[in-house]
Protein backbone atom coordinates (compact mmCIF):
# COMPACT_ATOMS: atom_id res chain seq x y z
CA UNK A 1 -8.98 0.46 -9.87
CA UNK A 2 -5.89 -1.79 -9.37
CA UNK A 3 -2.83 -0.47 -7.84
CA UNK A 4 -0.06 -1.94 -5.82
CA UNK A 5 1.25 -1.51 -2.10
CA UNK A 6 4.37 -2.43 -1.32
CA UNK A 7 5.29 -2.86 2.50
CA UNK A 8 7.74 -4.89 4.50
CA UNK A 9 7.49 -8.32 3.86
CA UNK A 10 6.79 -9.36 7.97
CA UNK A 11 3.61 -7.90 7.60
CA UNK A 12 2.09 -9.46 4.60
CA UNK A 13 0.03 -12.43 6.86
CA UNK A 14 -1.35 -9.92 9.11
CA UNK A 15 -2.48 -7.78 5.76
CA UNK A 16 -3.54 -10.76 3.86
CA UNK A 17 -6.05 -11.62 7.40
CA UNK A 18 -6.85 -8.95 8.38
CA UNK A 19 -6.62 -6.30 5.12
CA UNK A 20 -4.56 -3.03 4.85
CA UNK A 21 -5.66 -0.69 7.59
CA UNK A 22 -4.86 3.11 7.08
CA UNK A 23 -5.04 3.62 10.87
CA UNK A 24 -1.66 1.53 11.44
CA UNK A 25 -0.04 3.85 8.88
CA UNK A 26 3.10 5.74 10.51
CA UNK A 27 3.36 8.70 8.37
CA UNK A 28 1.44 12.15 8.68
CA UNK A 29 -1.31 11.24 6.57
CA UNK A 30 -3.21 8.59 8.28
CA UNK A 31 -3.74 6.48 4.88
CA UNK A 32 -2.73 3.85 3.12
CA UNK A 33 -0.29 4.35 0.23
CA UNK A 34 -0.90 2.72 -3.22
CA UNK A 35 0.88 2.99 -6.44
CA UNK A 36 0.56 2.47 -9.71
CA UNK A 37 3.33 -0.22 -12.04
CA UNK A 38 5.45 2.46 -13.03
CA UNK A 39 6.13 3.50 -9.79
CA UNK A 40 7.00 0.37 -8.14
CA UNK A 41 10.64 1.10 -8.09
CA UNK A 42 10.24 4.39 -5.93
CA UNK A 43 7.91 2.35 -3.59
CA UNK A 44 9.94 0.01 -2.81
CA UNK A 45 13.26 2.52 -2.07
CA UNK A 46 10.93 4.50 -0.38
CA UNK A 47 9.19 1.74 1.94
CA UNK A 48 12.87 0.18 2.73
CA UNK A 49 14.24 3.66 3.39
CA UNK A 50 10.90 4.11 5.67
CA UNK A 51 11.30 0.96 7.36
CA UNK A 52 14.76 0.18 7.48
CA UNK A 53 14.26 -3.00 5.57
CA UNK A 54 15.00 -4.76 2.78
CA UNK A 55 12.72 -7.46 1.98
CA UNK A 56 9.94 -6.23 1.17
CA UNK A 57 6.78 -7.18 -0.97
CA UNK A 58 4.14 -5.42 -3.55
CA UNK A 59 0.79 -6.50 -2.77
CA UNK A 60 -1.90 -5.85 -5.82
CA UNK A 61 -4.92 -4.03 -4.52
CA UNK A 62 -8.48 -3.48 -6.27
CA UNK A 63 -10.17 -0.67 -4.95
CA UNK A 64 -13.19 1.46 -6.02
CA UNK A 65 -11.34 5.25 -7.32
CA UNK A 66 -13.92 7.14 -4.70
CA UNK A 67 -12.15 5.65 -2.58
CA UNK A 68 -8.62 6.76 -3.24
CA UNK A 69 -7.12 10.58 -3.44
CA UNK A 70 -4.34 11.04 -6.24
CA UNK A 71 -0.95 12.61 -4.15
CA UNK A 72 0.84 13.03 -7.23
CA UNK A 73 1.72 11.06 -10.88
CA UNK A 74 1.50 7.47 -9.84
CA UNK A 75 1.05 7.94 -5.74
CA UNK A 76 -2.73 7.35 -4.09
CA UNK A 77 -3.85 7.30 -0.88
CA UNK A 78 -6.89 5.42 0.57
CA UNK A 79 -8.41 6.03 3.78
CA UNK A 80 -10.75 3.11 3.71
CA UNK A 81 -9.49 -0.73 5.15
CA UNK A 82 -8.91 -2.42 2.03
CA UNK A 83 -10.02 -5.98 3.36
CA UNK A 84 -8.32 -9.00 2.27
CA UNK A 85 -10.60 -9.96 -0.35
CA UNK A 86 -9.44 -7.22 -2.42
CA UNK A 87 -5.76 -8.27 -2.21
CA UNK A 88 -3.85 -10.69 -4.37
CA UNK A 89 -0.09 -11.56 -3.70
């Protein structure tokens, strides 16, 4: 399934080596949050609200849909390490 993760843009070469790991995630839910093209606008408010930031970046992600659990229309978690291979820019 492809979705999108948007995230300050500093740590975009550490995800692109190293992948998008849920465990660094600093919400409650311990998971890493995707999103689908209509809801790119609320990610990105969202992750510069979260992170006090404003450049930021949406990453595309391909992940298998076992993978991910559906938080509501448009919002997915995963709580596998998507690894860089997975991820385009």
């Amino acid at each position: 399934m492809t979705l999108y993760h948007t995230t300050p843009t500093v740590n975009v070469p550490s995800i692109l080596q190293t992948g998008i790991d849920p465990r660094r995630s600093e919400g409650k839910i311990i998971a890493a949050w995707l999103h689908t093209p209509s809801r790119n606008t609320w990610a990105v408010q969202h992750t510069t609200k979260r992170h006090h930031t404003t450049d930021v970046t949406t990453l595309t992600v391909n992940v298998p849909r076992t993978w991910l659990t559906r938080r509501q229309r448009g919002i997915w978690t995963c709580d596998h390490v998507i690894s860089p291979r997975r991820i385009k820019q």
